[in-house]
Protein backbone atom coordinates (compact mmCIF):
# COMPACT_ATOMS: atom_id res chain seq x y z
CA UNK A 1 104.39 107.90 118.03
CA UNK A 2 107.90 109.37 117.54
CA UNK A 3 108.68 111.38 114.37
CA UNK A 4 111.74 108.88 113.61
CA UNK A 5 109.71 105.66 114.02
CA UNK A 6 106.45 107.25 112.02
CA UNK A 7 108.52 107.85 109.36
CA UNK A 8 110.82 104.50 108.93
CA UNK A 9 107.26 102.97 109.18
CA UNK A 10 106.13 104.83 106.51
CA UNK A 11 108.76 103.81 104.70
CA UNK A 12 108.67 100.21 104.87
CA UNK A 13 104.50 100.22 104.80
CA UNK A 14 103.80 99.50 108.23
CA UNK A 15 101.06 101.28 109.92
CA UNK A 16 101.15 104.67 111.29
CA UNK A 17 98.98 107.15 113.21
CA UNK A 18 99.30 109.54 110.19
CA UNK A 19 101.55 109.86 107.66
CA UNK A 20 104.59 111.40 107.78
CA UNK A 21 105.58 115.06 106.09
CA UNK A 22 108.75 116.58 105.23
CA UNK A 23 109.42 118.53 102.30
CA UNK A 24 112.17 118.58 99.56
CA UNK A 25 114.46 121.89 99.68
CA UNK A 26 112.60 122.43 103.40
CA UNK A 27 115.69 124.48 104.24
CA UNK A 28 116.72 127.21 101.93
CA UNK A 29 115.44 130.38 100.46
CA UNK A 30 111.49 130.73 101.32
CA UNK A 31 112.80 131.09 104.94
CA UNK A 32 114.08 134.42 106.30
CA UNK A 33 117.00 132.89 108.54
CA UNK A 34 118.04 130.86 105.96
CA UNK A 35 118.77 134.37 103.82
CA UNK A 36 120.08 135.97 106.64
CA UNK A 37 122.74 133.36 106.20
CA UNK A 38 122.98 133.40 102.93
CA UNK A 39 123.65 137.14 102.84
CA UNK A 40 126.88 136.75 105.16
CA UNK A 41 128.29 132.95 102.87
CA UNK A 42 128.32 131.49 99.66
CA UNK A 43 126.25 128.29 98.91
CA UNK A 44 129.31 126.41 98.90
CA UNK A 45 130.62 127.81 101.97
CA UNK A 46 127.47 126.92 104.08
CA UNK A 47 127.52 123.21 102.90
CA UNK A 48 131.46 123.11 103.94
CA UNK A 49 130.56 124.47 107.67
CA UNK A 50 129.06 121.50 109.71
CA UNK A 51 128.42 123.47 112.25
CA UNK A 52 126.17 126.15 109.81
CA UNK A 53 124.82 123.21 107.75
CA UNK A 54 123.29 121.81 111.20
CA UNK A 55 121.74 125.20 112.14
CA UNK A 56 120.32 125.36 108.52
CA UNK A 57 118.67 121.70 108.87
CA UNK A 58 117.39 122.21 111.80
CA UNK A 59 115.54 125.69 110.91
CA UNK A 60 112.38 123.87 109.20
CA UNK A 61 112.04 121.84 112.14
CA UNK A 62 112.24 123.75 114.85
CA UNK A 63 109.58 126.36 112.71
CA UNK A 64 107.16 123.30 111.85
CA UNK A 65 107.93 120.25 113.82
CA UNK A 66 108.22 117.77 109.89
CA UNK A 67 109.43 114.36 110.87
CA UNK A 68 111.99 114.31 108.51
CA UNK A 69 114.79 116.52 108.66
CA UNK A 70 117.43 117.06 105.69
CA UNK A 71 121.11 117.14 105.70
CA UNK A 72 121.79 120.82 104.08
CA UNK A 73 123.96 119.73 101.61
CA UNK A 74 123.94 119.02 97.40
CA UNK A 75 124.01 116.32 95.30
CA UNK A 76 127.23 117.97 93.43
CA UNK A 77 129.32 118.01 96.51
CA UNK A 78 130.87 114.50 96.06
CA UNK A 79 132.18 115.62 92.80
CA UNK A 80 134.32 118.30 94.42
CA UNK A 81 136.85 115.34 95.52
CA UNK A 82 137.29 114.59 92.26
CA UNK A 83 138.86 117.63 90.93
CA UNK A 84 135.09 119.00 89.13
CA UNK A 85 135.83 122.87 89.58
CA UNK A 86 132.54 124.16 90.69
CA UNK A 87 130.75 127.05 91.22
CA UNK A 88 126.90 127.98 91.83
CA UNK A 89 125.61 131.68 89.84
CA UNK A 90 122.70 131.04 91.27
CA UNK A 91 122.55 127.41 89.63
CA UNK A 92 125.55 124.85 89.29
CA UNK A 93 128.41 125.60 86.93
CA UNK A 94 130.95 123.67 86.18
CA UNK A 95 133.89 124.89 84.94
CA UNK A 96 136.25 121.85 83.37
CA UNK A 97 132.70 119.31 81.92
CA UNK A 98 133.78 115.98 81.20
CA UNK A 99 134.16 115.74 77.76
CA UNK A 100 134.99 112.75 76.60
CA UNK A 101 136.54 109.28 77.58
CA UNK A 102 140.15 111.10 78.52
CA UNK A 103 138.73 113.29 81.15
CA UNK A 104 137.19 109.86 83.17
CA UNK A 105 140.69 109.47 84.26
CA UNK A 106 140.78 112.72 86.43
CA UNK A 107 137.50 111.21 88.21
CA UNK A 108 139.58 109.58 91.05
CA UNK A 109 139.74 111.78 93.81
CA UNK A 110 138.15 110.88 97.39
CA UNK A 111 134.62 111.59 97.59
CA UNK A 112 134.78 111.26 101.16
CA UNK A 113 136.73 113.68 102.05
CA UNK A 114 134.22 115.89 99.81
CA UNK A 115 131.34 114.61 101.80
CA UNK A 116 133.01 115.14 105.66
CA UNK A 117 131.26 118.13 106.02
CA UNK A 118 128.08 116.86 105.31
CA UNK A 119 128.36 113.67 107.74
CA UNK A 120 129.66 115.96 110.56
CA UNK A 121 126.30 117.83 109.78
CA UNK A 122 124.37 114.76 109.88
CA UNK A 123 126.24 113.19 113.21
CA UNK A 124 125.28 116.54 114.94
CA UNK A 125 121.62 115.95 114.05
CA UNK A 126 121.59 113.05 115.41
CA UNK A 127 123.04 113.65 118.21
CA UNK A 128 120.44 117.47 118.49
CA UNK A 129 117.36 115.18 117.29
CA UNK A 130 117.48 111.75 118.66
CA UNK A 131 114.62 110.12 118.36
CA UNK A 132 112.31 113.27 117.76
CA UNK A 133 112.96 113.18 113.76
CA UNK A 134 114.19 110.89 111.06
CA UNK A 135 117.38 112.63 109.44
CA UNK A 136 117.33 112.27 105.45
CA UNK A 137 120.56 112.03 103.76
CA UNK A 138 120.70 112.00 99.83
CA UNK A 139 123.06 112.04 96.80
CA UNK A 140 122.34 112.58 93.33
CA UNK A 141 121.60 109.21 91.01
CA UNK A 142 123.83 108.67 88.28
CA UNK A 143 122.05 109.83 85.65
CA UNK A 144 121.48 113.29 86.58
CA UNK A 145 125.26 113.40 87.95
CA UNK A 146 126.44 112.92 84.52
CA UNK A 147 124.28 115.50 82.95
CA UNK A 148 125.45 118.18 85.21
CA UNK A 149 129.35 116.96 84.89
CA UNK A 150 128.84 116.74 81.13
CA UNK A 151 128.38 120.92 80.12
CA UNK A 152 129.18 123.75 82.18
CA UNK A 153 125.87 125.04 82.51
CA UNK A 154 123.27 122.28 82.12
CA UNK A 155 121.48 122.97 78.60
CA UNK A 156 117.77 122.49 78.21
CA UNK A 157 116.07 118.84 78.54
CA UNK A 158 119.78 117.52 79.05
CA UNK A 159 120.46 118.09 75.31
CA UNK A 160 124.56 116.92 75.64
CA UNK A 161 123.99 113.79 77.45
CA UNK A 162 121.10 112.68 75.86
CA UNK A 163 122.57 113.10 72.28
CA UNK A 164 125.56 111.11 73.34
CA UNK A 165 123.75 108.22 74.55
CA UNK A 166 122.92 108.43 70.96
CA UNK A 167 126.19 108.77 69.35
CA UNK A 168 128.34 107.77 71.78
CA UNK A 169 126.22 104.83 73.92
CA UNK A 170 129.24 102.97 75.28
CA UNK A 171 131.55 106.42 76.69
CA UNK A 172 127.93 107.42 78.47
CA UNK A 173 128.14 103.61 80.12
CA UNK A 174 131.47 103.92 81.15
CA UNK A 175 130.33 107.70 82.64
CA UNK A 176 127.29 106.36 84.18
CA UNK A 177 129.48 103.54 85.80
CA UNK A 178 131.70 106.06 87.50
CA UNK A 179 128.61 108.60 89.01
CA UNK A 180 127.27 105.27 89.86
CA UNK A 181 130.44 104.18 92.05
CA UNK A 182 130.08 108.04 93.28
CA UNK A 183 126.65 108.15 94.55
CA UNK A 184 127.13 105.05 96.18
CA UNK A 185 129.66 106.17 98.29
CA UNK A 186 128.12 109.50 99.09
CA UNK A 187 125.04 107.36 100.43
CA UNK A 188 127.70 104.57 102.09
CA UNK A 189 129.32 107.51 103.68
CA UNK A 190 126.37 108.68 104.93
CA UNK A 191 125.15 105.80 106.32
CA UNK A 192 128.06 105.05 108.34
CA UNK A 193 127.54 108.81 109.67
CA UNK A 194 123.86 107.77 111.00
CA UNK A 195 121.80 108.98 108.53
CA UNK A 196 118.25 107.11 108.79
CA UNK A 197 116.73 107.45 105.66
CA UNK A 198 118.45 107.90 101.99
CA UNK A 199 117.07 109.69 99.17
CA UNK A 200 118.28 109.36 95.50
CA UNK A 201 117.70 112.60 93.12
CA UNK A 202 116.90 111.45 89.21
CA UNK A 203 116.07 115.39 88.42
CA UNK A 204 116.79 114.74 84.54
CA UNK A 205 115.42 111.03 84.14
CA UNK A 206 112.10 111.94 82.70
CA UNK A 207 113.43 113.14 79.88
CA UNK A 208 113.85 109.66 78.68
CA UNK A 209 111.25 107.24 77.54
CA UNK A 210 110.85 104.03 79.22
CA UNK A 211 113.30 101.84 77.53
CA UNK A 212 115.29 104.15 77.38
CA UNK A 213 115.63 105.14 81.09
CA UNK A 214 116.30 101.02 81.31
CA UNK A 215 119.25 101.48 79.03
CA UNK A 216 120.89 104.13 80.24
CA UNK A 217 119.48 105.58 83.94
CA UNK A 218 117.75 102.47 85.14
CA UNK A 219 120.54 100.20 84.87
CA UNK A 220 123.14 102.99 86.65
CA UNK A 221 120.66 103.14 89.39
CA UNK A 222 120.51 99.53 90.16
CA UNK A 223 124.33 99.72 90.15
CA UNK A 224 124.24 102.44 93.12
CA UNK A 225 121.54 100.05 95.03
CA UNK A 226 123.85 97.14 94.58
CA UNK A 227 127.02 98.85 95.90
CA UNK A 228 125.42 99.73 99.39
CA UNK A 229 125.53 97.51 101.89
CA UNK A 230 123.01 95.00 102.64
CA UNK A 231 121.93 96.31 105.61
CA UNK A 232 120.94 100.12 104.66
CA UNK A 233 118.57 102.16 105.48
CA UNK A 234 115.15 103.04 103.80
CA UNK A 235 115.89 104.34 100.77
CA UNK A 236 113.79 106.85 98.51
CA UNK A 237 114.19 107.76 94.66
CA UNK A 238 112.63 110.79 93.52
CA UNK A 239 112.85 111.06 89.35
CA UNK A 240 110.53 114.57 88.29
CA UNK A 241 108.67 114.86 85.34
CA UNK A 242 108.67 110.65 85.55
CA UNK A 243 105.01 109.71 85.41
CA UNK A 244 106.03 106.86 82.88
CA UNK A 245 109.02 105.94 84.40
CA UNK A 246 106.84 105.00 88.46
CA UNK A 247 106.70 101.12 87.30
CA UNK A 248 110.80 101.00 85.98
CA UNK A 249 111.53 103.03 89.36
CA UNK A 250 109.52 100.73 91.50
CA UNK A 251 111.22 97.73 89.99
CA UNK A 252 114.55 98.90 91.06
CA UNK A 253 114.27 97.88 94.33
CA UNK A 254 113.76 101.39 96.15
CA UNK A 255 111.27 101.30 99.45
CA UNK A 256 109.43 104.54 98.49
CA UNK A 257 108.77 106.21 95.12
CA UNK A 258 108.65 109.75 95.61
CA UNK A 259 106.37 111.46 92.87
CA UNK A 260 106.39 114.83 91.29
CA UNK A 261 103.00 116.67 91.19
CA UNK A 262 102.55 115.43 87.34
CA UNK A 263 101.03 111.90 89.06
CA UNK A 264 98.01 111.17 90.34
CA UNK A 265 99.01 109.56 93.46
CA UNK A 266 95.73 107.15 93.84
CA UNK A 267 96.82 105.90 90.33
CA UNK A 268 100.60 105.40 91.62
CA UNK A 269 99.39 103.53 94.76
CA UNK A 270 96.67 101.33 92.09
CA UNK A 271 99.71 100.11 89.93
CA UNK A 272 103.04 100.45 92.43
CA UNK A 273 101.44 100.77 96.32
CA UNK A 274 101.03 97.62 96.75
CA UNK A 275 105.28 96.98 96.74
CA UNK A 276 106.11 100.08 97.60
CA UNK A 277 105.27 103.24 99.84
CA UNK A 278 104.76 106.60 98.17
CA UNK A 279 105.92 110.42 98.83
CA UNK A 280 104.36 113.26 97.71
CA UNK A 281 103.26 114.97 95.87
CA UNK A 282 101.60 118.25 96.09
CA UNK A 283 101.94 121.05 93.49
CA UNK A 284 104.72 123.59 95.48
CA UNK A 285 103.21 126.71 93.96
CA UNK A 286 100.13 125.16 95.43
CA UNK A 287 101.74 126.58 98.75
CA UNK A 288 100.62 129.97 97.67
CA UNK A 289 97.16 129.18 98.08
CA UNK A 290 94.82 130.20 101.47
CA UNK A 291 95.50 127.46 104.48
CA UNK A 292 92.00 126.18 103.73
CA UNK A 293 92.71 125.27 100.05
CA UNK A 294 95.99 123.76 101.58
CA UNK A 295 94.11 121.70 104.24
CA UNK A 296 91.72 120.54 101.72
CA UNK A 297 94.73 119.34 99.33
CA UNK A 298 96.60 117.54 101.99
CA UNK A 299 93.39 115.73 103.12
CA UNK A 300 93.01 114.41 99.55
CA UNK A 301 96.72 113.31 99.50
CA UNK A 302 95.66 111.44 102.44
CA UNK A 303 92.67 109.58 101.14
CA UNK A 304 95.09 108.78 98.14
CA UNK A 305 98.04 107.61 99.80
CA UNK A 306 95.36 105.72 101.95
CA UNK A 307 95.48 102.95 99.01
CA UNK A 308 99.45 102.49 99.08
CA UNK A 309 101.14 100.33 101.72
CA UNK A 310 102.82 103.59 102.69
CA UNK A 311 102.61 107.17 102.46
CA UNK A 312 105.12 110.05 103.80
CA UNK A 313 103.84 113.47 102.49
CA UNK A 314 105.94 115.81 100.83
CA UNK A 315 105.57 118.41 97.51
CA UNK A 316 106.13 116.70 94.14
CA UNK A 317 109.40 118.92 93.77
CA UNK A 318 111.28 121.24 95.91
CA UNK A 319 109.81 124.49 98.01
CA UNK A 320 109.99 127.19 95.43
CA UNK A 321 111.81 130.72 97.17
CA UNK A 322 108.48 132.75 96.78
CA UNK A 323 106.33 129.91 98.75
CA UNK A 324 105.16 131.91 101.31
CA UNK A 325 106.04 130.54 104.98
CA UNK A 326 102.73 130.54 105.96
CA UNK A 327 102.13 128.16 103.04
CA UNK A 328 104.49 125.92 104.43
CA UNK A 329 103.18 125.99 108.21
CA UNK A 330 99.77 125.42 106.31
CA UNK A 331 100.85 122.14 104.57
CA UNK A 332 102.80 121.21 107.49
CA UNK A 333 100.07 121.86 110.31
CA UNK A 334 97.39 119.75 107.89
CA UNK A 335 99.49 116.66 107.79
CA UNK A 336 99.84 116.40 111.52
CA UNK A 337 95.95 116.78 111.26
CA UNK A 338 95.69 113.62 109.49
CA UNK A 339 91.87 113.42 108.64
CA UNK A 340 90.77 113.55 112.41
């Protein structure tokens, strides 16, 4: 079976010969031509170079063969057409936050011309990959957009945002409303560029409870699903730290839940495999452990994801930048294993 078509199966639960693997942040510090790179750009600069964001992409796969590969890219990029001054020491800073209901107004730039780079990047792998891997494009959800637009350097547990959804409930709609229109049309944009498979990033919604990611996260995130187009590709949401949230996420309409290491993945595919597939969801500093550990952790994933309609494996975050490569070929080498 083809990488590409094992993993679009995956995604919409239809059977495979194993389950997929890719893994979140596969291209960036952990490897040594990635910082050989780095060492010669800025972060900013290699996401603006199609040409270099294609060569970065491409590194994991043509190290470990993953079905999925990644447009090298961030979820803050689309906000750089709309005049958000930005700036990564090492994290994202942003220099003019939105503040209040006044500074909506300067949110009207052209997020596509922000995202050209990134479609060039993801036309090239297309045309480089074929039908030899599924290429992932992503945007951040709304939620998480806002936080990071909201201070200049993101405060701990999203203290800003979440305080105003307090105080302020209906300027945080009206915010969530616009990063919803935004990540939409970073994923539209995508799409039209050929991407096969979306991703959505909720990094801050499990800092909110339940009904509270309904109010506020939940609801923006249905907005960005209704705003594609009908006919879109499988699309993931990934929400860390969201144990309580996999039922609210499910209900959204997403086909795969991607879970952080938090979840026990046989539980997830018990309440929420039955609708949709899963991805994960391995510990990353598990990565540091010997291959055998590895091979015995991905063989349980396995057996768990066994239970869900679908299962692509991944970590249950990002690669950290001290994972070890060998950790990586480990995890990577043990999925194509399946448990044959």
């Amino acid at each position: 079976m083809k990488r590409r078509e094992r993993f679009l199966r995956a995604c919409h639960g239809q059977p495979v010969d194993r389950p997929p693997v890719w893994l979140m942040r596969q291209a960036g510090r952990y490897l040594p031509e990635y910082r050989a790179l780095r060492e010669r750009s800025s972060f900013l600069e290699m996401c603006r170079d199609p040409a270099r964001a294609t060569e970065i992409s491409l590194h994991p796969f043509e190290r470990f063969g993953v079905d999925g590969v990644v447009v090298f890219s961030d979820i803050l990029i689309p906000l750089t057409g709309l005049g958000i001054e930005l700036h990564f020491d090492p994290g994202p800073v942003v220099r003019n936050p939105v503040e209040g209901r006044g500074d909506l107004e300067r949110l009207a730039g052209d997020v596509e011309s922000a995202m050209q780079p990134t479609c060039e990047a993801i036309r090239l792998l297309k045309r480089e990959l074929g039908e030899e891997a599924a290429v992932i494009g992503f945007a951040g959800a709304p939620w998480t957009l806002a936080a990071y637009v909201s201070e200049q350097k993101l405060s701990r547990d999203v203290e800003l945002l979440c305080g105003l959804s307090y105080s302020a409930p209906e300027f945080v709609d009206t915010l969530l409303d616009r990063m919803a229109e935004i990540s939409a049309e970073a994923l539209r944009v995508q799409i039209e560029a050929g991407a096969d498979v979306l991703q959505i990033f909720d990094t801050w919604a499990g800092v909110l409870s339940t009904p509270r990611f309904e109010r506020f996260a939940g609801r923006s995130l249905r907005r960005v699903l209704d705003l594609l187009p009908e006919q879109r590709p499988p699309l993931i949401i990934f929400a860390r730290a969201a144990s309580h949230l996999m039922e609210a996420i499910a209900d959204i309409g997403p086909d795969v839940v991607s879970l952080d290491w938090r979840t026990d993945l046989g539980e997830a595919a018990r309440r929420i495999g039955q609708r949709v597939s899963l991805q994960g969801n391995l510990e990353p500093s598990a990565l540091k452990s010997p291959p055998a550990e590895i091979e015995r952790a991905v063989a349980e994933l396995i057996r768990a994801g066994q239970k869900a309609r679908g299962h692509i494996l991944n970590l249950g975050h990002g690669v950290l930048p001290s994972i070890p490569v060998e950790g990586v070929a480990a995890f990577v080498r043990a999925a194509q294993r399946g448990l044959s």
